[in-house]
N, C-alpha and C. Protein backbone atom coordinates (compact mmCIF):
# COMPACT_ATOMS: atom_id res chain seq x y z
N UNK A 1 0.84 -1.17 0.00
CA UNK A 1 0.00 0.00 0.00
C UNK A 1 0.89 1.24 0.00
N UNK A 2 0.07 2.30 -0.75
CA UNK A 2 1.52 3.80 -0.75
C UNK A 2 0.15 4.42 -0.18
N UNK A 3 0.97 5.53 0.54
CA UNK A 3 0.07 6.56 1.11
C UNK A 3 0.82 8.08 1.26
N UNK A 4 0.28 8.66 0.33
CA UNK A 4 0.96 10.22 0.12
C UNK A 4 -0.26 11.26 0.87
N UNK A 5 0.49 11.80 1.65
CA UNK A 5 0.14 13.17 1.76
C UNK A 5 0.40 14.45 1.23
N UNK A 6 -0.58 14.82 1.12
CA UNK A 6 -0.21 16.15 -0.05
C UNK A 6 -0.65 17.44 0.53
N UNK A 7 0.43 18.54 1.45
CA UNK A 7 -0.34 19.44 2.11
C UNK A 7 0.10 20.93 1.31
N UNK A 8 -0.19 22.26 1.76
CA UNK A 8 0.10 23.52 1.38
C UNK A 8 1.15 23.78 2.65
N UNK A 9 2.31 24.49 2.28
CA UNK A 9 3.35 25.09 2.48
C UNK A 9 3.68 23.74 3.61
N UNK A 10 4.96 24.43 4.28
CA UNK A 10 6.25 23.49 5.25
C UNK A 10 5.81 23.64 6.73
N UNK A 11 5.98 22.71 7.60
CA UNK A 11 6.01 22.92 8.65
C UNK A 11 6.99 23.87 9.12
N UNK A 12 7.22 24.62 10.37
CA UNK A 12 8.35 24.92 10.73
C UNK A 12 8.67 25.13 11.79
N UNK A 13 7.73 24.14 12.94
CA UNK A 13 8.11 23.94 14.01
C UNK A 13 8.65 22.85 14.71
N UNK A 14 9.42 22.42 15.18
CA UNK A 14 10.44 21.58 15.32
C UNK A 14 9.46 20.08 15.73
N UNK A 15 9.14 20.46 16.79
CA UNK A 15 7.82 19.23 17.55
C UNK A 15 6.95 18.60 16.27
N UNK A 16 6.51 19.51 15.51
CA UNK A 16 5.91 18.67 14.58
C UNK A 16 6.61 17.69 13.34
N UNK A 17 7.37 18.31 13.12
CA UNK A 17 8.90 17.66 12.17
C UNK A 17 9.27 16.49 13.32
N UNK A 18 9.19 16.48 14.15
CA UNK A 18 9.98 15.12 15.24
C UNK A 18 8.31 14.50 14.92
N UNK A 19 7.74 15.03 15.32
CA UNK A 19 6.38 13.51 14.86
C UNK A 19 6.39 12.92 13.95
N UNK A 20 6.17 14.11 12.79
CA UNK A 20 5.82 13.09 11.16
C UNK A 20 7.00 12.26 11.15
N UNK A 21 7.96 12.38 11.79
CA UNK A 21 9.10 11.67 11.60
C UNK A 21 9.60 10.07 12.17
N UNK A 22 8.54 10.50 13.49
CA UNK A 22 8.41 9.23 14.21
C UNK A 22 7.55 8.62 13.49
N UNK A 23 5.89 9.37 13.09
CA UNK A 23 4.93 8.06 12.64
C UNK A 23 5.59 7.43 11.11
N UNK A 24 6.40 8.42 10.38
CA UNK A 24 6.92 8.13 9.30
C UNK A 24 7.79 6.69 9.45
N UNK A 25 8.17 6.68 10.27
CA UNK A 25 9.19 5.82 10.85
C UNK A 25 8.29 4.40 10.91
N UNK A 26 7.08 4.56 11.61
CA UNK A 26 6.45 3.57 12.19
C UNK A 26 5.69 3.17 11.00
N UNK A 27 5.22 4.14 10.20
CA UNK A 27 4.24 3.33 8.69
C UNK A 27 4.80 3.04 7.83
N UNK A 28 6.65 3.15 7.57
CA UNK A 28 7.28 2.82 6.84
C UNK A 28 7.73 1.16 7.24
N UNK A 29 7.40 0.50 7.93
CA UNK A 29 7.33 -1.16 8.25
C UNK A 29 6.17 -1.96 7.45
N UNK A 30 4.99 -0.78 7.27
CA UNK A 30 3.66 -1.73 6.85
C UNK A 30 3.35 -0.90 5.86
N UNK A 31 4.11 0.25 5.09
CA UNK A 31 3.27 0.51 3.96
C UNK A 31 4.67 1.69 2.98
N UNK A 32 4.42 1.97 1.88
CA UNK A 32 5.07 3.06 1.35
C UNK A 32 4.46 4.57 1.83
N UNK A 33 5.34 5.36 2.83
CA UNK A 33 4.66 6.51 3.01
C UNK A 33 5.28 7.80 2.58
N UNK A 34 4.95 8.32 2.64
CA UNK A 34 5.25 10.16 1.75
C UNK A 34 4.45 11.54 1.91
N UNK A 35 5.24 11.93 2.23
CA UNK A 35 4.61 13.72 2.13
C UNK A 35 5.08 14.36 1.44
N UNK A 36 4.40 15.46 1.11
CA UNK A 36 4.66 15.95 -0.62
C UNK A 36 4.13 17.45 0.30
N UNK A 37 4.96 18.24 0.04
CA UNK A 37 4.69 19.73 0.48
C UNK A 37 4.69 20.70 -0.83
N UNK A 38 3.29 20.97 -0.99
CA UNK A 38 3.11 22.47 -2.35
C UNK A 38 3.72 23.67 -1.79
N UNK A 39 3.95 24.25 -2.55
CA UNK A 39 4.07 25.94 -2.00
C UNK A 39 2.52 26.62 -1.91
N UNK A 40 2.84 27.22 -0.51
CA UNK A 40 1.51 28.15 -0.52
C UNK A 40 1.22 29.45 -1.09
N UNK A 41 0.64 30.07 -1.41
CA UNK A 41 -0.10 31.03 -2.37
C UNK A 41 0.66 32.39 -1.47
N UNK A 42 1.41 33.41 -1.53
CA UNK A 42 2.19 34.51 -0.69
C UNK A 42 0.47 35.53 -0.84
N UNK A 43 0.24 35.57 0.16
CA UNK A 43 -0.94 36.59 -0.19
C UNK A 43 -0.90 37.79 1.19
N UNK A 44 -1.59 38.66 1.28
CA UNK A 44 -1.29 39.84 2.07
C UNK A 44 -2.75 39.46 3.36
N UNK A 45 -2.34 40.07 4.52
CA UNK A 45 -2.60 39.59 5.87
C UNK A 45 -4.53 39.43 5.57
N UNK A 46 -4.66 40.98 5.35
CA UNK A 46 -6.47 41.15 5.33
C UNK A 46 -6.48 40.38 3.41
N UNK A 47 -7.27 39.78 3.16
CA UNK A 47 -7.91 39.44 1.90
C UNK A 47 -9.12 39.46 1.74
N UNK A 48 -9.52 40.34 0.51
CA UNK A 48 -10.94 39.93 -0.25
C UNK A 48 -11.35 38.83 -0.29
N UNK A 49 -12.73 38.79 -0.04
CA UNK A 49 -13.43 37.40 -0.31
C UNK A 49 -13.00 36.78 -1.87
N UNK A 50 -12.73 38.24 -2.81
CA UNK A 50 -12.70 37.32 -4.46
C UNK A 50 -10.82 36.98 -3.95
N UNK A 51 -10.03 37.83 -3.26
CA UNK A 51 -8.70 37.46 -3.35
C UNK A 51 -8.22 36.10 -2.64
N UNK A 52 -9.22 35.48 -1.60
CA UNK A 52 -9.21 34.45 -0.76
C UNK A 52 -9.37 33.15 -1.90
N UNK A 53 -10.47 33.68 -2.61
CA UNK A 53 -10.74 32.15 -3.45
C UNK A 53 -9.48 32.11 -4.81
N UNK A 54 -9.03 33.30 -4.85
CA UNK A 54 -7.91 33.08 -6.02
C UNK A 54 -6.60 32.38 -5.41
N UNK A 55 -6.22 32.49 -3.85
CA UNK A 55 -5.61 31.71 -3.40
C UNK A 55 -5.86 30.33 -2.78
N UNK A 56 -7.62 30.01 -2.85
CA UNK A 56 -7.37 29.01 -2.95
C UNK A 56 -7.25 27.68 -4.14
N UNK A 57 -7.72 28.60 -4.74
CA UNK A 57 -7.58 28.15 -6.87
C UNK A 57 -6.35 27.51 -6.73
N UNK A 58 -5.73 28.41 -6.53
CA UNK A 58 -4.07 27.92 -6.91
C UNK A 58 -3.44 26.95 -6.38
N UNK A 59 -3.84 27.30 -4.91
CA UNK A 59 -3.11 26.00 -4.22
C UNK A 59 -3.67 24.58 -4.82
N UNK A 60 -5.31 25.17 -4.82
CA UNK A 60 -5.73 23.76 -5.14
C UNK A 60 -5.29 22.94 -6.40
N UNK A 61 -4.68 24.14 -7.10
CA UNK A 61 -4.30 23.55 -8.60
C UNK A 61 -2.97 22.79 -8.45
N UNK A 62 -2.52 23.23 -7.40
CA UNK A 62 -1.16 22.76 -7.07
C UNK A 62 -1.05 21.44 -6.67
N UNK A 63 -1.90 21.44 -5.56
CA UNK A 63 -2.89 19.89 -4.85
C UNK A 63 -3.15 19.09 -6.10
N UNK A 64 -4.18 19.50 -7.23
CA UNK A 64 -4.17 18.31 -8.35
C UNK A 64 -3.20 17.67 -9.22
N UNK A 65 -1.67 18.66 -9.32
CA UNK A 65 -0.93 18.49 -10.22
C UNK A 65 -0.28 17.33 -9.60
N UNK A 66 -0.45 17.10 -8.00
CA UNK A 66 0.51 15.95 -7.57
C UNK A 66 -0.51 14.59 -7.21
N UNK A 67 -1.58 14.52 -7.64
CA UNK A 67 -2.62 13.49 -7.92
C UNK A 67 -2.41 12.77 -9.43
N UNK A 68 -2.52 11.18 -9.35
CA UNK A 68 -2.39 10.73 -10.27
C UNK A 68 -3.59 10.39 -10.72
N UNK A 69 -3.60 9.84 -12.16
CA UNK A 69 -5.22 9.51 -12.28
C UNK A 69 -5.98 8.32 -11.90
N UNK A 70 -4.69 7.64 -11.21
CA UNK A 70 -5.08 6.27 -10.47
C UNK A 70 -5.23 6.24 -9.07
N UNK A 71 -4.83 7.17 -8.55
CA UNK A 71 -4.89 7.57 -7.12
C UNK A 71 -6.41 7.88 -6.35
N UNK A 72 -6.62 6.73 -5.27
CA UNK A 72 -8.20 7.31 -4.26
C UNK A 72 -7.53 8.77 -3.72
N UNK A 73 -8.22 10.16 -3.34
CA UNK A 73 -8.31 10.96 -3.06
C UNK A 73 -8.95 10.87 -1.51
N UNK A 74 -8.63 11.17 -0.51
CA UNK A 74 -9.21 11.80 0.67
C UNK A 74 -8.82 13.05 1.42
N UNK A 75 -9.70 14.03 1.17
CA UNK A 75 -9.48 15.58 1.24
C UNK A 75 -9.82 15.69 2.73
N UNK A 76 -9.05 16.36 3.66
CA UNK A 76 -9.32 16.61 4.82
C UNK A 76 -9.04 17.97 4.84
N UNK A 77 -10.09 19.15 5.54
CA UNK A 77 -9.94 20.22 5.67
C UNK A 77 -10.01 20.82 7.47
N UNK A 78 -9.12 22.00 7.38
CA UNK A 78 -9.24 22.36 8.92
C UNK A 78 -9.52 23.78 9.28
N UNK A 79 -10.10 23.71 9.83
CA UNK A 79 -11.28 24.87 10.37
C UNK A 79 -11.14 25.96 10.95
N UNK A 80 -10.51 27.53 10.53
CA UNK A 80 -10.22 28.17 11.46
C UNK A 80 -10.96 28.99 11.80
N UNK A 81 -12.21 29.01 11.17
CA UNK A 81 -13.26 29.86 12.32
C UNK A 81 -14.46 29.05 12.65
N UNK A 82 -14.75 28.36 13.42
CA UNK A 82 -15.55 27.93 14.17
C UNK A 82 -16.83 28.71 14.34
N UNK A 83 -17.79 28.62 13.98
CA UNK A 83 -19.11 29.22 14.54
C UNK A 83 -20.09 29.41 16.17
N UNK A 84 -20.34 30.19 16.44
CA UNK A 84 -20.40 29.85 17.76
C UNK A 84 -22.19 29.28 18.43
N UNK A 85 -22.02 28.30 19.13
CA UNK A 85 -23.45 27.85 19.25
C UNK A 85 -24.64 28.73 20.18
């Protein structure tokens, strides 16, 4: 089994680089594993709603170019504004 991850821009905090590194370690016994880091879109702090979706165009275009056409897809997204109940 291969299992690629495919995220937008680099980590660059140390703790998290020592994890992927450990589980990397540990799924590399039972499977082919990989992370694949895109470059993220350089965009300015406040963004337009139309300038938000042009960065996410891109990345996302970036995201498909490293998909094969044989490859299952599972998109996981993470949430930074929360709604409040």
């Amino acid at each position: 089994m291969n299992i690629k991850i495919i995220c937008v821009g680099k980590l660059k905090e140390k703790y998290w680089k020592q994890g992927i590194a450990e589980y990397s370690k540990r799924l590399g016994k039972f499977c082919k594993f990989e992370i694949v880091e895109v470059p993220d879109e350089k965009a300015p702090e406040k963004l337009s709603e139309a300038q938000m979706e042009n960065v996410k165009k891109t990345e996302g275009e970036r995201i498909l170019g490293k998909i094969k056409d044989r490859d299952y897809v599972y998109a996981l997204r993470s949430e930074e504004h929360t709604s409040e109940l």
